[in-house]
PDB file of N, CA and C in Angstrom:
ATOM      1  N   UNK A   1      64.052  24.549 -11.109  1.00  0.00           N
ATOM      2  CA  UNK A   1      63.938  25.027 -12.475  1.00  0.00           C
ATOM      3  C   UNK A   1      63.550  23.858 -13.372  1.00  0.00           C
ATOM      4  N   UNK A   2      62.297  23.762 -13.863  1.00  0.00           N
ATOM      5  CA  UNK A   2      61.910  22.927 -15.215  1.00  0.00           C
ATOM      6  C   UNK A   2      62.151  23.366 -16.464  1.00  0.00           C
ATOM      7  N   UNK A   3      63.517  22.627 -17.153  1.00  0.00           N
ATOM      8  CA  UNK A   3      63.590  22.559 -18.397  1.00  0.00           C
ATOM      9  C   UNK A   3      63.580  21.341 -19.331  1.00  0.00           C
ATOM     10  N   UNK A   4      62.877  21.729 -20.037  1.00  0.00           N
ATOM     11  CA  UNK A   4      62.327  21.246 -21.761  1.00  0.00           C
ATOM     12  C   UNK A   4      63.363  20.558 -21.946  1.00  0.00           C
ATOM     13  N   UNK A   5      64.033  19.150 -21.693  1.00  0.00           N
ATOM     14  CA  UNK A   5      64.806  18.367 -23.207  1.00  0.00           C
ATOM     15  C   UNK A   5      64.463  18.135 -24.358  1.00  0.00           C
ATOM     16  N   UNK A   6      65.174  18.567 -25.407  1.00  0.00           N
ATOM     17  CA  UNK A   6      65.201  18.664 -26.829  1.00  0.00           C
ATOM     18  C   UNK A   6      65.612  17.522 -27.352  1.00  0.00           C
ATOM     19  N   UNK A   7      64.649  16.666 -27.291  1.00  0.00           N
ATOM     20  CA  UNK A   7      65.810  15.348 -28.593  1.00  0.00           C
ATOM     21  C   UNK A   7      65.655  15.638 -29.568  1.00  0.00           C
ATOM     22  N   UNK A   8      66.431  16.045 -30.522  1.00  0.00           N
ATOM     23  CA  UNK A   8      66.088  16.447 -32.056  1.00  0.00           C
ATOM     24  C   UNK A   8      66.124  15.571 -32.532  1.00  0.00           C
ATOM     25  N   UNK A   9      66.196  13.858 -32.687  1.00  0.00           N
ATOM     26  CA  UNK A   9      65.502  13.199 -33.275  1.00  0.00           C
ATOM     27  C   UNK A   9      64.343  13.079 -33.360  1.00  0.00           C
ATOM     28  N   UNK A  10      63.934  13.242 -32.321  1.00  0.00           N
ATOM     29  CA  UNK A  10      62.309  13.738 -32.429  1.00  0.00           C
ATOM     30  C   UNK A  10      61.534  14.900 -32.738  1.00  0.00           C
ATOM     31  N   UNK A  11      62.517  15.724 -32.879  1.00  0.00           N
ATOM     32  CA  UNK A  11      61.614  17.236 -33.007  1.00  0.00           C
ATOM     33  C   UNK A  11      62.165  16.787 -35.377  1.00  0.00           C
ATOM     34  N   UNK A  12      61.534  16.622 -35.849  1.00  0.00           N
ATOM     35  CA  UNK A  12      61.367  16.050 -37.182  1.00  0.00           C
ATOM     36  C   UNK A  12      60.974  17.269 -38.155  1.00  0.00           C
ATOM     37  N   UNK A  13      59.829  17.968 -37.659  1.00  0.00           N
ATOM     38  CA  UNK A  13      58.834  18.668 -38.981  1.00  0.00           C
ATOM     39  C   UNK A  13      59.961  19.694 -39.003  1.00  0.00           C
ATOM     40  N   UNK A  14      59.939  20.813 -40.119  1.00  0.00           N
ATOM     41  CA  UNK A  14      60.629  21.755 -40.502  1.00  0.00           C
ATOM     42  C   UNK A  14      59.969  22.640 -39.494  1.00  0.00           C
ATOM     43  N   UNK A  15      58.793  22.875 -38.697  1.00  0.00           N
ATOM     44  CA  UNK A  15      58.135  23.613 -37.947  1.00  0.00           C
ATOM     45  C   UNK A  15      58.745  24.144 -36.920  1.00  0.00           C
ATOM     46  N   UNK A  16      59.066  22.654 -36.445  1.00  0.00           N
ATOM     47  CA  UNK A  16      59.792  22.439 -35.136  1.00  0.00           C
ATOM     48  C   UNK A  16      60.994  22.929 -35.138  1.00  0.00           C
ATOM     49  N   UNK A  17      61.737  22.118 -35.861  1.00  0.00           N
ATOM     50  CA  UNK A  17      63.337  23.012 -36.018  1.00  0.00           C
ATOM     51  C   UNK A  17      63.100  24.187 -36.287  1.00  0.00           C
ATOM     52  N   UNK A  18      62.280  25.175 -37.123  1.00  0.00           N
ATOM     53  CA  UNK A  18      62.353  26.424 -36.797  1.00  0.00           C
ATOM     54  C   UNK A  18      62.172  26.879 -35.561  1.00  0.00           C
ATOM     55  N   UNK A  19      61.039  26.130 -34.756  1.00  0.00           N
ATOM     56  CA  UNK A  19      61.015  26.655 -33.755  1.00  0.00           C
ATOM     57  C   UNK A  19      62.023  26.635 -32.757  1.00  0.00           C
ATOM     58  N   UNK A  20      62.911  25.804 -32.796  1.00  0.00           N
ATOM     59  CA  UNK A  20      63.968  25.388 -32.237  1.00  0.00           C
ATOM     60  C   UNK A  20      64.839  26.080 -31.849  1.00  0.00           C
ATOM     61  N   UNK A  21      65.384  27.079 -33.664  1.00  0.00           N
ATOM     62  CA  UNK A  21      66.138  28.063 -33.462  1.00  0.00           C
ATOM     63  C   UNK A  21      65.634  29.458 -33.510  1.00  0.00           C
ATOM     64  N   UNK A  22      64.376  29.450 -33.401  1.00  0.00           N
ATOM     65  CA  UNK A  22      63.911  31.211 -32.799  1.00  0.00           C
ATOM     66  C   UNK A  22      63.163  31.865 -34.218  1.00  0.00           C
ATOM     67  N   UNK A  23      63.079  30.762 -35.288  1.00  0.00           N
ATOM     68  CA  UNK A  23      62.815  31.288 -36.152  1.00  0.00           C
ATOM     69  C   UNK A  23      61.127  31.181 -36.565  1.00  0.00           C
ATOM     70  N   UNK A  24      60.933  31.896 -37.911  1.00  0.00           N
ATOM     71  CA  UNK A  24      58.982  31.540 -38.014  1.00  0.00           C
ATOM     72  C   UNK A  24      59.114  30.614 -39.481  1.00  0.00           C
ATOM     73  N   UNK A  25      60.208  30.818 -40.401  1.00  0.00           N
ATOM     74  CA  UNK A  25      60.493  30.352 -41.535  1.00  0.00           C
ATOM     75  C   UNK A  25      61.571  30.004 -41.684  1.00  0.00           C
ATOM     76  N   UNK A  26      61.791  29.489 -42.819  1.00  0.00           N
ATOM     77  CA  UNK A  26      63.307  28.687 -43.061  1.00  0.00           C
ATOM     78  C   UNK A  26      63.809  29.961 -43.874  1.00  0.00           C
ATOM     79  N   UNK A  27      65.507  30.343 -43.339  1.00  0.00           N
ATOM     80  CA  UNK A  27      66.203  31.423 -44.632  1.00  0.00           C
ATOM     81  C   UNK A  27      66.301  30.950 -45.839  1.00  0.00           C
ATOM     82  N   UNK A  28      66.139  31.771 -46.791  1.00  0.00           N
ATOM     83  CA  UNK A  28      65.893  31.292 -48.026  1.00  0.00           C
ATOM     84  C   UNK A  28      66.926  32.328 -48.888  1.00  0.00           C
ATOM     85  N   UNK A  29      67.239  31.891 -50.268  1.00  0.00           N
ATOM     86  CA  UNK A  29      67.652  32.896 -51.108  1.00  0.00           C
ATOM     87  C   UNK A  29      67.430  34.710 -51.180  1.00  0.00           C
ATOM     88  N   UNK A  30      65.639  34.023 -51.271  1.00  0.00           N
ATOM     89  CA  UNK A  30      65.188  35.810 -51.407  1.00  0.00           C
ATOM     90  C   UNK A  30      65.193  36.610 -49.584  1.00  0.00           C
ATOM     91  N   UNK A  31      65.994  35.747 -48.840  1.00  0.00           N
ATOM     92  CA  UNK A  31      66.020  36.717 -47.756  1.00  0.00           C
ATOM     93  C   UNK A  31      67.394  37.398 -47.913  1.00  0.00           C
ATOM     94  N   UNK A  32      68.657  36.612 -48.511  1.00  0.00           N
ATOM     95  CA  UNK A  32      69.829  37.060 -48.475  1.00  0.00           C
ATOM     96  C   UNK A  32      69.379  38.472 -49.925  1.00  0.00           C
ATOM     97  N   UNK A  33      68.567  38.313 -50.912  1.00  0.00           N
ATOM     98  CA  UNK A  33      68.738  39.118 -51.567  1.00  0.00           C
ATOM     99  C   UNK A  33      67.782  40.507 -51.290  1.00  0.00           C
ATOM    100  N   UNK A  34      67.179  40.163 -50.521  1.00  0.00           N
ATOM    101  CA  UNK A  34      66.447  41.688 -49.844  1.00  0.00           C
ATOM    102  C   UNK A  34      67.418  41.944 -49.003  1.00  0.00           C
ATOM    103  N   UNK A  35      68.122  41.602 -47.967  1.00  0.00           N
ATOM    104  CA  UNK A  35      68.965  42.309 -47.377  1.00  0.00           C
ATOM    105  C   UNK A  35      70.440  42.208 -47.520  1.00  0.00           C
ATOM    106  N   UNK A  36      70.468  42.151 -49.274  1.00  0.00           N
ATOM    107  CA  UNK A  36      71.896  42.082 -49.457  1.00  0.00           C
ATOM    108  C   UNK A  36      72.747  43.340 -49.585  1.00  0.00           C
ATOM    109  N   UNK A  37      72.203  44.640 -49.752  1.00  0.00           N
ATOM    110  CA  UNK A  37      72.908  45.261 -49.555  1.00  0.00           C
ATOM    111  C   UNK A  37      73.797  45.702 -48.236  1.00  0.00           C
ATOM    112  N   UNK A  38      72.544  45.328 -47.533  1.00  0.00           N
ATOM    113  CA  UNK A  38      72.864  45.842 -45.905  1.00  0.00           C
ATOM    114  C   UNK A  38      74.271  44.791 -44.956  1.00  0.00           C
ATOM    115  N   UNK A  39      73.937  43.333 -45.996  1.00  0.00           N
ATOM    116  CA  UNK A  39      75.319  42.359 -45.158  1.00  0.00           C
ATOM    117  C   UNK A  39      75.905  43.087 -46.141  1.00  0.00           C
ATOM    118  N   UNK A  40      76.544  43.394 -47.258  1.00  0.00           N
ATOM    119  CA  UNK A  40      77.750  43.725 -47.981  1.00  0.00           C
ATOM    120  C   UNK A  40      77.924  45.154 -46.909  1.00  0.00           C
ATOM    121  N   UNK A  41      77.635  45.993 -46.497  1.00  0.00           N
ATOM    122  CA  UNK A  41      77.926  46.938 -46.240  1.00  0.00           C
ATOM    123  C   UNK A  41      78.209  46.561 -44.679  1.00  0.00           C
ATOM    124  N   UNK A  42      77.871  45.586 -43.915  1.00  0.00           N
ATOM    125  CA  UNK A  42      78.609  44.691 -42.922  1.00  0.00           C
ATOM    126  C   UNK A  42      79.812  44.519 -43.095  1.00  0.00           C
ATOM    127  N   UNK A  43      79.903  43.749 -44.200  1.00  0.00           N
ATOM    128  CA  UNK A  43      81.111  42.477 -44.464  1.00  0.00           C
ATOM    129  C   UNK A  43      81.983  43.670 -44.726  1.00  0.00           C
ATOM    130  N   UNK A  44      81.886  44.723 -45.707  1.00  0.00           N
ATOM    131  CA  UNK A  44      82.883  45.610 -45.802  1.00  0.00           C
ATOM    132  C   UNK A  44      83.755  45.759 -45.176  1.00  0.00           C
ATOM    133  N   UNK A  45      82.959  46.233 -43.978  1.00  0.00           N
ATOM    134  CA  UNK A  45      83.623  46.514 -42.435  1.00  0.00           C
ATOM    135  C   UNK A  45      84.082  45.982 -41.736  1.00  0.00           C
ATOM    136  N   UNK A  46      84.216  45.132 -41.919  1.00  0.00           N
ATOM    137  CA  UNK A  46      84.639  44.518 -40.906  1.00  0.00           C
ATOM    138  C   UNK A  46      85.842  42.766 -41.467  1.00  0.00           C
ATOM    139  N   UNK A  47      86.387  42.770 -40.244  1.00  0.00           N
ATOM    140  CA  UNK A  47      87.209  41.205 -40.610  1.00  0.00           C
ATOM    141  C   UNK A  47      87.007  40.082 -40.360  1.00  0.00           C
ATOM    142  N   UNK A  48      87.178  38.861 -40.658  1.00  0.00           N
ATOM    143  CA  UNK A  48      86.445  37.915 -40.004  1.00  0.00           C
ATOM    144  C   UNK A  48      87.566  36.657 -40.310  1.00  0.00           C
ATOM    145  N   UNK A  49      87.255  35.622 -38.874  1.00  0.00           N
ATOM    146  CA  UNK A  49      88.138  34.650 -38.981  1.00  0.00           C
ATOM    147  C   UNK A  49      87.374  33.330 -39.479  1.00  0.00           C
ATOM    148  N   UNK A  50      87.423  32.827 -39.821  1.00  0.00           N
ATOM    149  CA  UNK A  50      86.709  31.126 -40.091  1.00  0.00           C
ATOM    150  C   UNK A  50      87.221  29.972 -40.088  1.00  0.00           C
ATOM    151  N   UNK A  51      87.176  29.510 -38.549  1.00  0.00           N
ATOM    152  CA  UNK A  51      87.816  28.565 -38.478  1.00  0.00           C
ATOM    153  C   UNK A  51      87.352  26.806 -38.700  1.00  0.00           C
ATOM    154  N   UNK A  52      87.879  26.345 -39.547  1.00  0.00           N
ATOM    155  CA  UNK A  52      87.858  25.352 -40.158  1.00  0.00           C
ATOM    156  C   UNK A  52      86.948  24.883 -41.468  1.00  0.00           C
ATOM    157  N   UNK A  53      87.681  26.479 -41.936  1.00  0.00           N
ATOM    158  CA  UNK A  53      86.880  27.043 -43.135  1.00  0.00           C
ATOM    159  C   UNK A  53      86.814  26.145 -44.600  1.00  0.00           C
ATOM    160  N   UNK A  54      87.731  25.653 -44.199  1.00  0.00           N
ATOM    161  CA  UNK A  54      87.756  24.244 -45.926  1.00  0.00           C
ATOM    162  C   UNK A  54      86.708  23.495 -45.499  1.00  0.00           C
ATOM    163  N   UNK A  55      85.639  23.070 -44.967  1.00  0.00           N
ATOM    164  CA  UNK A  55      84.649  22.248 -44.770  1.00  0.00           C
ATOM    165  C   UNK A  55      83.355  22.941 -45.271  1.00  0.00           C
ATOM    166  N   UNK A  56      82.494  21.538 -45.868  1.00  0.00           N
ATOM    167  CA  UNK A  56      81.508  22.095 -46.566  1.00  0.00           C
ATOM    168  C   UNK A  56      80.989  22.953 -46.254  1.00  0.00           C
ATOM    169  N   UNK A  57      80.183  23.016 -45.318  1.00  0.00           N
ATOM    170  CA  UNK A  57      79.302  24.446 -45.019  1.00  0.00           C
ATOM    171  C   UNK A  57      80.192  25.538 -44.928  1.00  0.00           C
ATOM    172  N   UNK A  58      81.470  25.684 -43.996  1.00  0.00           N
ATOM    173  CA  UNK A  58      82.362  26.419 -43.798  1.00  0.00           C
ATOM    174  C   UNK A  58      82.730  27.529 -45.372  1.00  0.00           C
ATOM    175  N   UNK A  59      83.239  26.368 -46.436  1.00  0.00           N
ATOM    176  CA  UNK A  59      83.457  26.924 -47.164  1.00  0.00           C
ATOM    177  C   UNK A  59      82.493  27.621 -47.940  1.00  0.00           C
ATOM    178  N   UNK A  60      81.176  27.516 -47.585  1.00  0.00           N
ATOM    179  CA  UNK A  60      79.961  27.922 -48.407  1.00  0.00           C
ATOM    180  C   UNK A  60      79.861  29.567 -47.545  1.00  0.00           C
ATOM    181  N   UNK A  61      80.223  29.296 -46.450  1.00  0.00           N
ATOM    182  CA  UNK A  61      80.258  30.970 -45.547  1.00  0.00           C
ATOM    183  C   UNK A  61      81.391  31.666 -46.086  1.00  0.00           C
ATOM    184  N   UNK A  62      82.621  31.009 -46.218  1.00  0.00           N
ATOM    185  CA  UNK A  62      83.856  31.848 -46.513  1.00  0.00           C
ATOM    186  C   UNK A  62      83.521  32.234 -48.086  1.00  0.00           C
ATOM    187  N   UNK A  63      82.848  31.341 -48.931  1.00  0.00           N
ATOM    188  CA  UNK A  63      82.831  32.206 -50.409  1.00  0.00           C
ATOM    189  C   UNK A  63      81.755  33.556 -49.973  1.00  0.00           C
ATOM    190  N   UNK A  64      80.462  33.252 -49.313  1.00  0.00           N
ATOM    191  CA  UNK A  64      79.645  34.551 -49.130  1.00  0.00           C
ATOM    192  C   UNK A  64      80.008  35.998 -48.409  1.00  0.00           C
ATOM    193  N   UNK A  65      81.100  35.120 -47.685  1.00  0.00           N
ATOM    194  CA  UNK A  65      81.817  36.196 -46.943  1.00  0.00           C
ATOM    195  C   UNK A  65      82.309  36.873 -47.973  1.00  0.00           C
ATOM    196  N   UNK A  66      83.378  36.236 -48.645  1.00  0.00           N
ATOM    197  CA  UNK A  66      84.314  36.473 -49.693  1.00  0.00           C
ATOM    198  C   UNK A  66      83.817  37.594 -50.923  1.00  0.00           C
ATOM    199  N   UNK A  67      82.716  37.070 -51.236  1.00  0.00           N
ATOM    200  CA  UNK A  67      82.229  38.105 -52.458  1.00  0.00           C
ATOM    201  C   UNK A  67      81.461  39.072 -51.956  1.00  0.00           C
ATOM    202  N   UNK A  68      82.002  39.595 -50.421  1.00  0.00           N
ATOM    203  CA  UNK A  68      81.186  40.762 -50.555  1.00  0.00           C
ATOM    204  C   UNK A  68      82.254  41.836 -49.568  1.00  0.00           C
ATOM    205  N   UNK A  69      83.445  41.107 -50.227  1.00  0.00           N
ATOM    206  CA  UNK A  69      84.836  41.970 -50.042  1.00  0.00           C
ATOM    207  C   UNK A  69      84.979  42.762 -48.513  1.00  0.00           C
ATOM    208  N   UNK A  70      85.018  42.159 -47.997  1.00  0.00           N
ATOM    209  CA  UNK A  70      85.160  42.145 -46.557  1.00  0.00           C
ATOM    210  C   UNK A  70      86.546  42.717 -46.456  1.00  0.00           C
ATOM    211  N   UNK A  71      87.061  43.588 -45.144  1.00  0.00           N
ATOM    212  CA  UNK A  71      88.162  44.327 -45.066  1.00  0.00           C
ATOM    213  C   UNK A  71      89.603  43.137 -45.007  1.00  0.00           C
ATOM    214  N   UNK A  72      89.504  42.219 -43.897  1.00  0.00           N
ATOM    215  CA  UNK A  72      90.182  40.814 -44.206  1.00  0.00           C
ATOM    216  C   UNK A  72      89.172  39.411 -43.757  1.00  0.00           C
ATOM    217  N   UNK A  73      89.833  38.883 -44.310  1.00  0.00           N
ATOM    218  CA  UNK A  73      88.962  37.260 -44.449  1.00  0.00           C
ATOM    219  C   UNK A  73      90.333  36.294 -43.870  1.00  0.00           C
ATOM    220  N   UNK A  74      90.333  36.072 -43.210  1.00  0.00           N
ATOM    221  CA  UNK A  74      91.185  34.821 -42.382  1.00  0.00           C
ATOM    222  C   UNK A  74      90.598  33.724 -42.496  1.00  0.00           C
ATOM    223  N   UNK A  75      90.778  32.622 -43.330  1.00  0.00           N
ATOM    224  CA  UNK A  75      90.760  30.862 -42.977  1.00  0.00           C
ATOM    225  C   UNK A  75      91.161  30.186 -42.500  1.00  0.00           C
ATOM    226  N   UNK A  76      91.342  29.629 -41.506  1.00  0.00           N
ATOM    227  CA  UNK A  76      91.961  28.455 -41.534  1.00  0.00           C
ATOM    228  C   UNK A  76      91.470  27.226 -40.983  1.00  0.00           C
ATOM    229  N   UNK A  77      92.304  25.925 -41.290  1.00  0.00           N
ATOM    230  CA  UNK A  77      91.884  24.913 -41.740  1.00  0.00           C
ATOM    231  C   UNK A  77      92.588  23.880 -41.184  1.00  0.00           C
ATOM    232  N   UNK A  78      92.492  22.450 -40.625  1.00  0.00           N
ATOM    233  CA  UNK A  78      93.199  21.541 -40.564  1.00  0.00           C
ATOM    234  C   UNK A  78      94.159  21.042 -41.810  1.00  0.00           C
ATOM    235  N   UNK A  79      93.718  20.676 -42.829  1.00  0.00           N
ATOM    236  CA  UNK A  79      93.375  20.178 -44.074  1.00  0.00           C
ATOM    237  C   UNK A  79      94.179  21.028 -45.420  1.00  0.00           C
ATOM    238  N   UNK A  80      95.455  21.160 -45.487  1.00  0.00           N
ATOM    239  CA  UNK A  80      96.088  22.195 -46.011  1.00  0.00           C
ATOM    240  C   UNK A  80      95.588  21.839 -47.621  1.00  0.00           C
ATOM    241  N   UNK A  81      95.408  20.792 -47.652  1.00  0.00           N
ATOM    242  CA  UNK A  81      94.930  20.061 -49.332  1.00  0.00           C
ATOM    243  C   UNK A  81      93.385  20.694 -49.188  1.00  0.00           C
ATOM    244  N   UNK A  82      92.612  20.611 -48.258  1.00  0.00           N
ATOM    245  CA  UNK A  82      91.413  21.334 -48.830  1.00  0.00           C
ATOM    246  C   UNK A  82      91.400  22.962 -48.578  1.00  0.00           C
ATOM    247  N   UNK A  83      92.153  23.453 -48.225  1.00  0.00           N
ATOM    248  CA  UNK A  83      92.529  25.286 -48.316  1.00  0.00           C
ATOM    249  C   UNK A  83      92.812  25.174 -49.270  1.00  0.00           C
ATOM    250  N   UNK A  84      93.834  24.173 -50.171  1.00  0.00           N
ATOM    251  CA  UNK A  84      93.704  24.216 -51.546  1.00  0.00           C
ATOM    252  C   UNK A  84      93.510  24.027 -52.600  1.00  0.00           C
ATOM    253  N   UNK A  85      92.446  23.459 -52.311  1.00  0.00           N
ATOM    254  CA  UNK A  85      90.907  23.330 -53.052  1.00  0.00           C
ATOM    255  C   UNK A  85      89.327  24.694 -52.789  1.00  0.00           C
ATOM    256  N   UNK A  86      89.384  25.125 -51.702  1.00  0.00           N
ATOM    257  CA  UNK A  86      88.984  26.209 -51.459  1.00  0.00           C
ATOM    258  C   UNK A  86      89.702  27.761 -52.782  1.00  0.00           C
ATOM    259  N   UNK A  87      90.693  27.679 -52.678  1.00  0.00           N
ATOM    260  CA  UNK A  87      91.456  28.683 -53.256  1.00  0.00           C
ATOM    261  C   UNK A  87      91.126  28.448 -54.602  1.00  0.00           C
ATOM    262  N   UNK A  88      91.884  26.917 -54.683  1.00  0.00           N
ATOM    263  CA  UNK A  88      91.267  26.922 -56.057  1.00  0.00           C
ATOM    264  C   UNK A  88      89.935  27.158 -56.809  1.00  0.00           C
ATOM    265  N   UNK A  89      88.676  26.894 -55.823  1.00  0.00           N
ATOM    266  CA  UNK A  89      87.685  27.165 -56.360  1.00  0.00           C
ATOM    267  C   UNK A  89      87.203  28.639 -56.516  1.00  0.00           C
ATOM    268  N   UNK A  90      87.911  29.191 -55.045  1.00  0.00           N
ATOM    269  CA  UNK A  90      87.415  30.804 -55.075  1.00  0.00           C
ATOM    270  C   UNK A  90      88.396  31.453 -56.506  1.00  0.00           C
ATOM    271  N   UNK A  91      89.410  31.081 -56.686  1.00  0.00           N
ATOM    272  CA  UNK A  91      89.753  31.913 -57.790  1.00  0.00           C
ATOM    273  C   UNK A  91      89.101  31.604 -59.281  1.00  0.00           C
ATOM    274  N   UNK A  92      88.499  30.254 -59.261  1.00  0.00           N
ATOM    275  CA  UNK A  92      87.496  29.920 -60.298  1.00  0.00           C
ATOM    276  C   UNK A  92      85.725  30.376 -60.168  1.00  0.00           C
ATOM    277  N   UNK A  93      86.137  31.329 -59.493  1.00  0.00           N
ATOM    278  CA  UNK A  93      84.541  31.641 -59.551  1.00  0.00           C
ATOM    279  C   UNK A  93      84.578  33.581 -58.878  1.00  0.00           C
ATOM    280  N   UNK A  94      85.827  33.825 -58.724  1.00  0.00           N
ATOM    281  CA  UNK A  94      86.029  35.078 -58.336  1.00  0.00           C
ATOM    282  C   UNK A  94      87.227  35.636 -58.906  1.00  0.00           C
ATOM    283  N   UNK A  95      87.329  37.171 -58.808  1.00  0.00           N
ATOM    284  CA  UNK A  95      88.441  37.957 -59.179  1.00  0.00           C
ATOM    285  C   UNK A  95      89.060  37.970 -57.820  1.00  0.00           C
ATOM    286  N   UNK A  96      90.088  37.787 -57.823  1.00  0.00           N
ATOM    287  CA  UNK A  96      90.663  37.305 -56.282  1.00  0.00           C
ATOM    288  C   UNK A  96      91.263  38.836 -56.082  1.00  0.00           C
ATOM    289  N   UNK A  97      91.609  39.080 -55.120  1.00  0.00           N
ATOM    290  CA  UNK A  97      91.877  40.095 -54.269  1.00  0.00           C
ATOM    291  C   UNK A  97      92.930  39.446 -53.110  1.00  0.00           C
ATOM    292  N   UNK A  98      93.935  39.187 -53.212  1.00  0.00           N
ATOM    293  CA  UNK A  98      94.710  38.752 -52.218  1.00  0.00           C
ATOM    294  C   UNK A  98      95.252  39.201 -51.056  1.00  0.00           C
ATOM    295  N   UNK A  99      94.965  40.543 -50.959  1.00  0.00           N
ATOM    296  CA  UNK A  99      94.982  41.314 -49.551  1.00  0.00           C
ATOM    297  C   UNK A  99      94.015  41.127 -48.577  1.00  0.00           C
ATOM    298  N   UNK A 100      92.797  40.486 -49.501  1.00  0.00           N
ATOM    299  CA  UNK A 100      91.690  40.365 -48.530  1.00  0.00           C
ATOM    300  C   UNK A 100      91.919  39.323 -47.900  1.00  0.00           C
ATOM    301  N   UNK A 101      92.083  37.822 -48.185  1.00  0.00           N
ATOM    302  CA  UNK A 101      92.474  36.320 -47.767  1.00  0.00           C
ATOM    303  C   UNK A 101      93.523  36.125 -47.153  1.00  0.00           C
ATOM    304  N   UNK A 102      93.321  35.479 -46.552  1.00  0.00           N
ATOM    305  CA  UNK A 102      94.506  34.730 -45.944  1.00  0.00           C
ATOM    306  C   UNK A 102      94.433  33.491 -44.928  1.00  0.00           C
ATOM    307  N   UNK A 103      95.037  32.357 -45.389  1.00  0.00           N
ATOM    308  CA  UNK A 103      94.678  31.258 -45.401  1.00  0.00           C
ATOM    309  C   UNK A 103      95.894  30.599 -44.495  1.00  0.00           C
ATOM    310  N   UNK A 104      95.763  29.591 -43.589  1.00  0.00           N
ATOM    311  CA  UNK A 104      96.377  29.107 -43.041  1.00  0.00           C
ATOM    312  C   UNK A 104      95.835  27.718 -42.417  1.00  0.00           C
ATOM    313  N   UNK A 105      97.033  26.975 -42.319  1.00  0.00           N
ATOM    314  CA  UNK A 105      96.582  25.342 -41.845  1.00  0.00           C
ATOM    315  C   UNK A 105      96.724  25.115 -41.078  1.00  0.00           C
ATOM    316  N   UNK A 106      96.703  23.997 -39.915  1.00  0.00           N
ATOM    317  CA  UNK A 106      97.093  24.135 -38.265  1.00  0.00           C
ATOM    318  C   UNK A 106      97.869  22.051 -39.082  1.00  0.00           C
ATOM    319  N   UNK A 107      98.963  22.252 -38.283  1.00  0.00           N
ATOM    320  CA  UNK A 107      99.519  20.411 -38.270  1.00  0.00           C
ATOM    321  C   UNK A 107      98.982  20.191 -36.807  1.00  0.00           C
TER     322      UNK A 107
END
């Protein structure tokens, strides 16, 4: 069997990394907003866990998750100081719903 090694230091252009991951373009804003009704009516349904959800990107999934009121939303986090900083921000930028969240730290 001949397979392709990938050094992604070398694979550089935005081309490539798309091609990388299966894609023809990079996701963009106006893709989440053409098919935003269809993830909210996902997320509704369903629950979701996110683990090691206080981290940047992490927390950038758990707010998108978040505002589109998902049945439960589970976090958790190493980092009990940044779950609460997460919280704090989601309740500064959302009407919180506390049945939906639930947040937990691992020692």
């Amino acid at each position: 069997m001949n397979e392709e090694k990938i050094d992604i230091k070398t694979k550089g252009s935005l081309v490539e990394l798309l091609e990388l991951i299966g894609r023809t373009k990079p996701l963009s804003g106006q893709d989440i907003e053409i098919h935003n009704e269809e993830l909210s009516k996902i997320v509704q349904n369903n629950r979701f866990l996110v683990i090691g959800g206080a981290g940047s990107i992490e927390q950038a999934v758990t707010k998108e998750i978040f505002k589109r009121n998902p049945l439960k939303l589970h976090v958790v986090n190493i980092s009990e100081n940044n779950l609460v900083e997460l919280v704090r921000d989601i309740n500064n930028r959302f009407i919180v719903f506390y049945q939906f969240l639930k947040l937990s730290y691992v020692r």
